[in-house]
C-alpha atoms as a PDB file:
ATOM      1  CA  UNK A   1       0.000   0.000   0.000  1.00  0.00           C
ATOM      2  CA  UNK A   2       1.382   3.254  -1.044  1.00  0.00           C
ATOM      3  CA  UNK A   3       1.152   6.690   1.672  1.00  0.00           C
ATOM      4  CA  UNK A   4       2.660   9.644   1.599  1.00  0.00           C
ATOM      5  CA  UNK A   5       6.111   9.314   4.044  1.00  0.00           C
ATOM      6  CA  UNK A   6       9.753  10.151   3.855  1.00  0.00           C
ATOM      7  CA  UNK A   7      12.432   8.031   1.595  1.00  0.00           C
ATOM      8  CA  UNK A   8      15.670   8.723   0.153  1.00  0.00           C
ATOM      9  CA  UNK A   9      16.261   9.682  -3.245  1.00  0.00           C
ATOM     10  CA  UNK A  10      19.539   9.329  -4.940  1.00  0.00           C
ATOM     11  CA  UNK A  11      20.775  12.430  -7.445  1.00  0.00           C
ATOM     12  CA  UNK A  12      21.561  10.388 -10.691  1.00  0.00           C
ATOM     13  CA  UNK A  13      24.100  13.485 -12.024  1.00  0.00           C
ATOM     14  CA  UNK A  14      25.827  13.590  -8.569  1.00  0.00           C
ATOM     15  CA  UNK A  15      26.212   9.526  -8.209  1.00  0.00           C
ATOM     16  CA  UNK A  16      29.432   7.880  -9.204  1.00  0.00           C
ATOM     17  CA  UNK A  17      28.578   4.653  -8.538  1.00  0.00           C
ATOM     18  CA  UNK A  18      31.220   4.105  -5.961  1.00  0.00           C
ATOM     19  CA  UNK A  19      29.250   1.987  -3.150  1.00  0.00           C
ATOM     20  CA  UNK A  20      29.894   3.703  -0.113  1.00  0.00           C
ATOM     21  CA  UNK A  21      26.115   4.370   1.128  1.00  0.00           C
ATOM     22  CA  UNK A  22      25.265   0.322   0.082  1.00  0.00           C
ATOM     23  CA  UNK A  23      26.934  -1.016   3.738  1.00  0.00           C
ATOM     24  CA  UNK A  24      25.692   2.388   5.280  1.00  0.00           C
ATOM     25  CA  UNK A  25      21.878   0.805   4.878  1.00  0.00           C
ATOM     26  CA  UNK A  26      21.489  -1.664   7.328  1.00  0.00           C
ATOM     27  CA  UNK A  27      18.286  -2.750   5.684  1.00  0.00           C
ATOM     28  CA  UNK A  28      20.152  -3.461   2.483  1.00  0.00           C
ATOM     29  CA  UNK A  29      18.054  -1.167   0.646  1.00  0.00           C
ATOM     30  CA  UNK A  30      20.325   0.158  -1.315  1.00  0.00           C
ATOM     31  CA  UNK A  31      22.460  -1.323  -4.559  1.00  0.00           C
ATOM     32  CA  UNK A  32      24.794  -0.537  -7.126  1.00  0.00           C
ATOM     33  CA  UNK A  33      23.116  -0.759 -10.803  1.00  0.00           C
ATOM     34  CA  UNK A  34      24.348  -0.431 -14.061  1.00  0.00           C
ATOM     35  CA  UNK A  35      26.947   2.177 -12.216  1.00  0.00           C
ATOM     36  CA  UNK A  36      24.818   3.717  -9.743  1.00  0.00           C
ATOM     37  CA  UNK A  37      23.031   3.451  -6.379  1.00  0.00           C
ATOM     38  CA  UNK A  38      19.657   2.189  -6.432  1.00  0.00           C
ATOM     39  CA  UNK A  39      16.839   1.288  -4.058  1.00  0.00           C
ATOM     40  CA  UNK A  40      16.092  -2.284  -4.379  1.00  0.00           C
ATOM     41  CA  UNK A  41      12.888  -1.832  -3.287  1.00  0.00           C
ATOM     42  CA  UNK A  42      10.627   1.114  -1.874  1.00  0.00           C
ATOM     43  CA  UNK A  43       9.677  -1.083   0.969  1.00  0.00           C
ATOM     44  CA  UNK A  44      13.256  -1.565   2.388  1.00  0.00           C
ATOM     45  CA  UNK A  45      13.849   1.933   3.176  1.00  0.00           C
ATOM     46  CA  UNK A  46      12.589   3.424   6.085  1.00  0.00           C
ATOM     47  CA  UNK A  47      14.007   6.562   5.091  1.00  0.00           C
ATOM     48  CA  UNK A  48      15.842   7.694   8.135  1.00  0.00           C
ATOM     49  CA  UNK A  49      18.588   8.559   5.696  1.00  0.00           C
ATOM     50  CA  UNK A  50      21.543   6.562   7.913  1.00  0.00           C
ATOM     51  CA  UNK A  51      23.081   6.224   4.670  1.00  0.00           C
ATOM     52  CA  UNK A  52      23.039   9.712   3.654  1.00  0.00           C
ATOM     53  CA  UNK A  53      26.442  10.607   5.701  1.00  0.00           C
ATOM     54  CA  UNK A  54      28.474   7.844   3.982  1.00  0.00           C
ATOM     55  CA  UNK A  55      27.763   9.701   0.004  1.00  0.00           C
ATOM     56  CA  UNK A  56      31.319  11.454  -0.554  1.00  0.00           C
ATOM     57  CA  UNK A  57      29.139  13.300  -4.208  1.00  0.00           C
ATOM     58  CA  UNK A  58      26.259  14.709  -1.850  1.00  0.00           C
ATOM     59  CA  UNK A  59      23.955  12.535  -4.044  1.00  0.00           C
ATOM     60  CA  UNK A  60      21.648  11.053  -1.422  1.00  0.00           C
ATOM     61  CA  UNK A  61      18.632  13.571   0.165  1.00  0.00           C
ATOM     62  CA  UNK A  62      15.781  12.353   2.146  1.00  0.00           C
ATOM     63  CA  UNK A  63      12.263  13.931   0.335  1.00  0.00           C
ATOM     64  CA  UNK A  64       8.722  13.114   0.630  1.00  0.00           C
ATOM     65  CA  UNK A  65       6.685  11.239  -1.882  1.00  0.00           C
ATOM     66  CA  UNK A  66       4.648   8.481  -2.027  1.00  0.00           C
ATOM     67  CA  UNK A  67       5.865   5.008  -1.684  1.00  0.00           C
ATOM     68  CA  UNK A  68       5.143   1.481  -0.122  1.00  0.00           C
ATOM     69  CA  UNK A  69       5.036   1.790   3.354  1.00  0.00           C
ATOM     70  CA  UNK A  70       8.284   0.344   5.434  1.00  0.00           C
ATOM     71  CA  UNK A  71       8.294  -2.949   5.714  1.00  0.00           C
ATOM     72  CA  UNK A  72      10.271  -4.888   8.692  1.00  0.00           C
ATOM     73  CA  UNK A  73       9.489  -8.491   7.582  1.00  0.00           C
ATOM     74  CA  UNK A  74       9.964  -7.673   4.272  1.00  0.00           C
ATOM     75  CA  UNK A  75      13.741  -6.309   5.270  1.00  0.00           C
ATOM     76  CA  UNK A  76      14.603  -9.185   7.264  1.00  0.00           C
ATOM     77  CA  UNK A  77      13.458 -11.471   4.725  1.00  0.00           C
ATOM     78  CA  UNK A  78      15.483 -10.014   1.974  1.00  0.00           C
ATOM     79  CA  UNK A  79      18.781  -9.889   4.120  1.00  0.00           C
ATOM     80  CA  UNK A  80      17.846 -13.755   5.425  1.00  0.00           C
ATOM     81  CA  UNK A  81      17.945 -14.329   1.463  1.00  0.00           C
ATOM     82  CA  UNK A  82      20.924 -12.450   0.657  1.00  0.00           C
ATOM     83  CA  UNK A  83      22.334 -14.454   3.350  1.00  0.00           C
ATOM     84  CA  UNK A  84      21.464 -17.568   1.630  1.00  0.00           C
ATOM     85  CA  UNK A  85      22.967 -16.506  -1.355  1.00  0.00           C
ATOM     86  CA  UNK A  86      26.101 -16.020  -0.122  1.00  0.00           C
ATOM     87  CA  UNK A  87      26.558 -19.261   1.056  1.00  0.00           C
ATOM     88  CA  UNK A  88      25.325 -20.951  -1.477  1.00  0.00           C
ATOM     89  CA  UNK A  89      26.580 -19.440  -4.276  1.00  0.00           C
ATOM     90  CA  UNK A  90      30.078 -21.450  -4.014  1.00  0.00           C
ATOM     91  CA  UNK A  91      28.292 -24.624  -4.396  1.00  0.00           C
ATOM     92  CA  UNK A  92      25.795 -23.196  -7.611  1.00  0.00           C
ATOM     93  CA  UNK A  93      26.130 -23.945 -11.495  1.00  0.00           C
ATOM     94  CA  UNK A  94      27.586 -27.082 -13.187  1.00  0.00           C
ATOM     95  CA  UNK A  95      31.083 -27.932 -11.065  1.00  0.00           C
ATOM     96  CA  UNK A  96      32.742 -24.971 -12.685  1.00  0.00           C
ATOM     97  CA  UNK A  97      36.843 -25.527 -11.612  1.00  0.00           C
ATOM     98  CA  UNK A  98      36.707 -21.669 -10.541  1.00  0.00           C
ATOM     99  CA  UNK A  99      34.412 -22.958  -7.234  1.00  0.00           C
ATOM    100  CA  UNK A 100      36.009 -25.518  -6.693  1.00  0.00           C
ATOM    101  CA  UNK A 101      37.821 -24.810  -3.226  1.00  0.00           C
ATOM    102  CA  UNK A 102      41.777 -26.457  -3.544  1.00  0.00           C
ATOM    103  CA  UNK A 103      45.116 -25.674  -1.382  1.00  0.00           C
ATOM    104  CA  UNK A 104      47.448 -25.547  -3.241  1.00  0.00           C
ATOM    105  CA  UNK A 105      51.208 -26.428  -2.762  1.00  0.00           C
ATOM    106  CA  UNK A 106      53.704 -23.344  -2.961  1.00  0.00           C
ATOM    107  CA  UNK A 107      55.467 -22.608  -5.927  1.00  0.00           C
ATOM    108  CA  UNK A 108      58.712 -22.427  -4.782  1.00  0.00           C
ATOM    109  CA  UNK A 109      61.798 -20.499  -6.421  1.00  0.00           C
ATOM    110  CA  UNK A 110      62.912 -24.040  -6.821  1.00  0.00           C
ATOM    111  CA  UNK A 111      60.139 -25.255  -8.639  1.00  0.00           C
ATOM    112  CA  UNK A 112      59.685 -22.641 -11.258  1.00  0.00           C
ATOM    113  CA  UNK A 113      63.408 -23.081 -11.808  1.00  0.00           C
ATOM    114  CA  UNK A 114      62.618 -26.998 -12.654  1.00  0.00           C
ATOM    115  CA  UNK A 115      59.424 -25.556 -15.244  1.00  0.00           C
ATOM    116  CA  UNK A 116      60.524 -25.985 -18.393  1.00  0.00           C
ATOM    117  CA  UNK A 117      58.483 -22.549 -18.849  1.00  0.00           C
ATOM    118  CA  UNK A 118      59.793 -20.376 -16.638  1.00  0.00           C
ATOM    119  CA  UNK A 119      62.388 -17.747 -17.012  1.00  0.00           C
ATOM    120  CA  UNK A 120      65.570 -16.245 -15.549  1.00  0.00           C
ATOM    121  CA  UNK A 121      64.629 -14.298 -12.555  1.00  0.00           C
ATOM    122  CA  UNK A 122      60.666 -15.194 -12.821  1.00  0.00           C
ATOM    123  CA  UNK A 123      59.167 -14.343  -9.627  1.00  0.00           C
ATOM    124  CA  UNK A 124      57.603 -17.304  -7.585  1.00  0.00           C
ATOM    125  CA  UNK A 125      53.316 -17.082  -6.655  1.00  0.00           C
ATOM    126  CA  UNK A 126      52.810 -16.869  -3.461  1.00  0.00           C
ATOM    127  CA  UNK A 127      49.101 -18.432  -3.980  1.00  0.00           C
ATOM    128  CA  UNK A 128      48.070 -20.874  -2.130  1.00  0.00           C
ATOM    129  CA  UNK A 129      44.307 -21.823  -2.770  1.00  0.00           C
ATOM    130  CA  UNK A 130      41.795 -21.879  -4.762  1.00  0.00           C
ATOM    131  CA  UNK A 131      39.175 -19.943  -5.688  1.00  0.00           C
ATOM    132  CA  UNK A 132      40.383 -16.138  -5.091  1.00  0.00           C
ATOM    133  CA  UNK A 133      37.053 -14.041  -5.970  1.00  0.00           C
ATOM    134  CA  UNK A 134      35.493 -12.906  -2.615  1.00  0.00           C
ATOM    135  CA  UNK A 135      31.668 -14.278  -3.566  1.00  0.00           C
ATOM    136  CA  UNK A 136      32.782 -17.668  -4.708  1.00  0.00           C
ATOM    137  CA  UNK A 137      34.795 -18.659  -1.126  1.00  0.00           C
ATOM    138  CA  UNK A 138      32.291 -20.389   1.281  1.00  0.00           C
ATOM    139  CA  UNK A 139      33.035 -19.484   4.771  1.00  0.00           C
ATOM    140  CA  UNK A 140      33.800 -22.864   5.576  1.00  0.00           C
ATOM    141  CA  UNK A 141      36.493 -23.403   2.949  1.00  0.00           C
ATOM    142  CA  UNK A 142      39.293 -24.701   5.125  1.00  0.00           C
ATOM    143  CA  UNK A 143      42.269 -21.653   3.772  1.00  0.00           C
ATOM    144  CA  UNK A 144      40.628 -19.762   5.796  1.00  0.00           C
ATOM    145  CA  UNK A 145      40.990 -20.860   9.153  1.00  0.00           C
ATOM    146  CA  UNK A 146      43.146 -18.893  11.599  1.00  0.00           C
ATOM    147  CA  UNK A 147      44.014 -17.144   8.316  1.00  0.00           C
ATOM    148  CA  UNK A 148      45.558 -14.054   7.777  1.00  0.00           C
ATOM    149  CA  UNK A 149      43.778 -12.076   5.676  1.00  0.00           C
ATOM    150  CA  UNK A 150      44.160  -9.964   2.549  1.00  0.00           C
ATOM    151  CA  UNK A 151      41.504  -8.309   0.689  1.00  0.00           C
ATOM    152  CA  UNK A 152      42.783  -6.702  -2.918  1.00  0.00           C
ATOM    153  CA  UNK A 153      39.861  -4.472  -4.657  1.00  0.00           C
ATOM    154  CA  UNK A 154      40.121  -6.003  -8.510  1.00  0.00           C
ATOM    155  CA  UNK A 155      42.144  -2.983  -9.882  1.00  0.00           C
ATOM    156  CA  UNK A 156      44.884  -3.077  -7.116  1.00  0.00           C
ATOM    157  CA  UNK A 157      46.003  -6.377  -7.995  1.00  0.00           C
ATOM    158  CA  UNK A 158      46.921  -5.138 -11.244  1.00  0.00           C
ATOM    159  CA  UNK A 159      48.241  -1.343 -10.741  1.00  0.00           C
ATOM    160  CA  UNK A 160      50.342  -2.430  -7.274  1.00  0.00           C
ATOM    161  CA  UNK A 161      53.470  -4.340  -8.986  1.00  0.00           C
ATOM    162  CA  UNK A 162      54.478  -5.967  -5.705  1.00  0.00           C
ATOM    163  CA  UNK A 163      51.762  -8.215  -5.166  1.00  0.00           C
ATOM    164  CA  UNK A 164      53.440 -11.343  -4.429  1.00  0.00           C
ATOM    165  CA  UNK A 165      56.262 -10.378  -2.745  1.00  0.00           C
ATOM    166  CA  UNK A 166      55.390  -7.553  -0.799  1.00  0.00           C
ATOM    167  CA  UNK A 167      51.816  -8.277   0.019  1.00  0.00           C
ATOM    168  CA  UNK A 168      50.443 -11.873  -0.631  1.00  0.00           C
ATOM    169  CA  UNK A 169      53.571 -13.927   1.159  1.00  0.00           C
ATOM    170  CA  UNK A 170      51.758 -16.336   4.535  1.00  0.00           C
ATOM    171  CA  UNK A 171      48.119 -14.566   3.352  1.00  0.00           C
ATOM    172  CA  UNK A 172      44.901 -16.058   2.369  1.00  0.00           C
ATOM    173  CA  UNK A 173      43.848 -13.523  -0.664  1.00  0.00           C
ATOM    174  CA  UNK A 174      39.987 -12.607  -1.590  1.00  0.00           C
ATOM    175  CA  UNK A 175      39.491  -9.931  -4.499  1.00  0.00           C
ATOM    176  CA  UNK A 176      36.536  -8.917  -5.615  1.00  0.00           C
ATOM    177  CA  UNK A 177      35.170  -5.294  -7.044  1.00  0.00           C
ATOM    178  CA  UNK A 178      32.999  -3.220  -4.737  1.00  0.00           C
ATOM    179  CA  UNK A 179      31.218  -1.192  -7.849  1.00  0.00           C
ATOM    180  CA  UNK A 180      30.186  -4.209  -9.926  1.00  0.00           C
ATOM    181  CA  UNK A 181      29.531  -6.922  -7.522  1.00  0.00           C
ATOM    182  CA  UNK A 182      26.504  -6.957  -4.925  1.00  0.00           C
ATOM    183  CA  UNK A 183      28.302  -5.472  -1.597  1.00  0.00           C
ATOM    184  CA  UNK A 184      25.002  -6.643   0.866  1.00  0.00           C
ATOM    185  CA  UNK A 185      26.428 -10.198  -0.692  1.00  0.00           C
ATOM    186  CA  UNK A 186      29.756  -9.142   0.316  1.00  0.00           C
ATOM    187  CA  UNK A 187      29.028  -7.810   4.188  1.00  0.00           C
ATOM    188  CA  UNK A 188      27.203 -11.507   4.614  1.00  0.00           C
ATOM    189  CA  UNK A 189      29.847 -13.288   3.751  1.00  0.00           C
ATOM    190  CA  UNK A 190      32.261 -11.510   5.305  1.00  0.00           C
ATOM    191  CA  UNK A 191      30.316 -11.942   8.765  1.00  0.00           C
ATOM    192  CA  UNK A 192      29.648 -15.604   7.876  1.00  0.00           C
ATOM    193  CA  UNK A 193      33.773 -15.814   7.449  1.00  0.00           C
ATOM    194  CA  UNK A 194      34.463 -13.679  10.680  1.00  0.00           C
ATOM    195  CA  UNK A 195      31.982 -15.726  12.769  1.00  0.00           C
ATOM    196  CA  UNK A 196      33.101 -19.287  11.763  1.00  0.00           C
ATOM    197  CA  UNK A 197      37.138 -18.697  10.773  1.00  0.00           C
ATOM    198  CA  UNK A 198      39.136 -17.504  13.779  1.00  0.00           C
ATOM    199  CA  UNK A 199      40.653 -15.150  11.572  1.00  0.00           C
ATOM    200  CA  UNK A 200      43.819 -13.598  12.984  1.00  0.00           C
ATOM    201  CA  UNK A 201      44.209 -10.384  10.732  1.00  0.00           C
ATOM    202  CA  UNK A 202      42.939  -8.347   7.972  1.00  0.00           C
ATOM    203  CA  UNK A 203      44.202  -5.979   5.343  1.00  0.00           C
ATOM    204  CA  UNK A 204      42.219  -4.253   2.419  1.00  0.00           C
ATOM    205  CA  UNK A 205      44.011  -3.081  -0.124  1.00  0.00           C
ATOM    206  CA  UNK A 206      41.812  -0.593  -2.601  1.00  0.00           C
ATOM    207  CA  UNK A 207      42.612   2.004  -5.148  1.00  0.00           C
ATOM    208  CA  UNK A 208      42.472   6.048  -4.624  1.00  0.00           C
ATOM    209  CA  UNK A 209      39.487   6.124  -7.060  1.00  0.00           C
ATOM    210  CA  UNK A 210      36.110   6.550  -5.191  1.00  0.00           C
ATOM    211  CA  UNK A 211      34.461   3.445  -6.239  1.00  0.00           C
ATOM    212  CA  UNK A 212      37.018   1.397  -4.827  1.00  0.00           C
ATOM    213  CA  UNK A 213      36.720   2.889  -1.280  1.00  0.00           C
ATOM    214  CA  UNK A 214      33.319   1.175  -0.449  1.00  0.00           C
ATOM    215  CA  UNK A 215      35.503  -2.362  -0.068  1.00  0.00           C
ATOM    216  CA  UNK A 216      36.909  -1.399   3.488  1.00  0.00           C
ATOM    217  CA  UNK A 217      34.058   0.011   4.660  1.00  0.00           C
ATOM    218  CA  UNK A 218      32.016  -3.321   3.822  1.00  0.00           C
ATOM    219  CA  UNK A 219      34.645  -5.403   5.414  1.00  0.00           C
ATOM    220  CA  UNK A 220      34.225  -3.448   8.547  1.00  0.00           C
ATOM    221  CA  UNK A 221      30.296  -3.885   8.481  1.00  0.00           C
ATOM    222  CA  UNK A 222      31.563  -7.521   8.142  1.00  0.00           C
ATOM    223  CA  UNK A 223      33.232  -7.697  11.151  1.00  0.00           C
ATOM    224  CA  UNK A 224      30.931  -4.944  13.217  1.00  0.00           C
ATOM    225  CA  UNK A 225      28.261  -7.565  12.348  1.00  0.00           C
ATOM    226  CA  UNK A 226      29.961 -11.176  13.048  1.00  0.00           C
ATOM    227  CA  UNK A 227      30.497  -8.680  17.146  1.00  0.00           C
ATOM    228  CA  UNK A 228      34.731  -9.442  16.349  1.00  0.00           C
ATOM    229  CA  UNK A 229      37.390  -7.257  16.753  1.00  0.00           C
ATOM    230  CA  UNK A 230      40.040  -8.321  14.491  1.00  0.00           C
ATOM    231  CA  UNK A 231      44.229  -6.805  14.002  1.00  0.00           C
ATOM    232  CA  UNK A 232      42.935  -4.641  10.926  1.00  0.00           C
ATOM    233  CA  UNK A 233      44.799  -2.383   8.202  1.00  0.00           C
ATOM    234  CA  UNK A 234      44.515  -0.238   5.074  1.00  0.00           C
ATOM    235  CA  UNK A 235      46.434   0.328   2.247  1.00  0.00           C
ATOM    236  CA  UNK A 236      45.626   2.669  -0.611  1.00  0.00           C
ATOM    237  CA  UNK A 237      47.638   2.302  -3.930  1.00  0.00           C
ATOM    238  CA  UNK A 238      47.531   5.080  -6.646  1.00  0.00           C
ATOM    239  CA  UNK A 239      46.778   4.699 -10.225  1.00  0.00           C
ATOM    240  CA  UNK A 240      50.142   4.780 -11.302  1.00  0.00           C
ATOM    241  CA  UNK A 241      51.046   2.094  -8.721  1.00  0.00           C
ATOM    242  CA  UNK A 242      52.705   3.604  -6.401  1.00  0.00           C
ATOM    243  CA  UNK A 243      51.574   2.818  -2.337  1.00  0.00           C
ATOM    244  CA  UNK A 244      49.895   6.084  -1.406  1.00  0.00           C
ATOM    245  CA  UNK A 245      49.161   4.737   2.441  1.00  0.00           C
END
């Protein structure tokens, strides 16, 4: 039933798309789409504008109009499902190898020096498992007990040169893109990981673009949700590569 009431309403010319208001809504309202925020539904939002603080554009406003009326059962249904989703998603589709959760053996120096592909001076991977993408790791995979922690937004993986030897070395990696991929999926899993992993420390490593900035604050929701209080640190890298912080 539509009424007359207060609900946010996000300024299309002012959004960038970068995700920081999605773990601000605790009803999970809110959602990146095609490159911008959008409510998922009317109903979600209760329109006490919690989320408004957390725009860095000034693209979120609370206004009157009319809309479905706030619905609480509606809200915890839809995070109960998102919940679902995220642990379930690991075990979805046809036995695709990319969800398939491995350990794998370090590649040592010595090994790639036995490959009959490698090269003089080729740097060893410090991976050790298998999958890497945040929304296909089940909380339960076993990497990730008493694991250390590192969680590279998409791009810094690429622009930070150093990956493997400076950052990756004794760390469990998750990457994943906080702009294109559903961050209410995200938080969930991150709280299902923090609750059932005995994870000994964190680090989120994001770019100095905007849209990348929503990753920490979702792995914080994570952890504010699963009640832990975890060793935790940021790193920002720039677009030309360099390790701004």
């Amino acid at each position: 039933m539509k009424t007359l009431r207060k609900i946010l309403e996000i300024d299309e010319e002012k959004c960038d798309g970068c995700g920081q208001c999605v773990p601000g809504c605790a009803e999970g309202a809110l959602k990146v789409i095609d490159g911008k925020a959008r409510i998922v539904e009317d109903r979600l939002c209760d329109g006490l504008g919690a989320c408004i603080g957390e725009c860095p554009q000034g693209a979120l406003h609370i206004i009157e109009r009319e809309a479905d009326e706030f619905d609480e059962e509606a809200v915890q249904a839809y995070l109960e499902d998102v919940a679902k989703a995220a642990e379930q998603a690991p075990a979805a589709g046809c036995g695709c190898p990319s969800a398939q959760v491995q350990v794998l053996a370090p590649f040592s120096a010595s090994r790639a020096a036995l490959s009959p592909t490698s090269t003089a001076g080729e740097i060893p991977s410090e991976l050790t498992h298998w999958p890497i993408q945040i929304r296909l790791i089940p909380p339960h995979a076993p990497f990730l007990k008493n694991a250390d922690l590192l969680i590279l937004a998409d791009c810094s993986a690429v622009a930070f040169p150093m990956v493997h030897q400076k950052l990756l070395k004794g760390k469990v990696v998750m990457m994943g893109c906080p702009k294109f991929d559903d961050a209410s999926d995200y938080t969930e899993r991150f709280k299902a990981i923090f609750e059932q992993a005995e994870i000994n420390s964190v680090t989120v490593v994001f770019m100095e673009v905007p849209c990348c900035s929503a990753l920490p604050a979702i792995v914080r929701k994570g952890m504010d949700k699963a009640g832990k209080k975890i060793p935790y640190l940021e790193m920002v890298v720039g677009r030309k590569g360099e390790m701004i912080s």
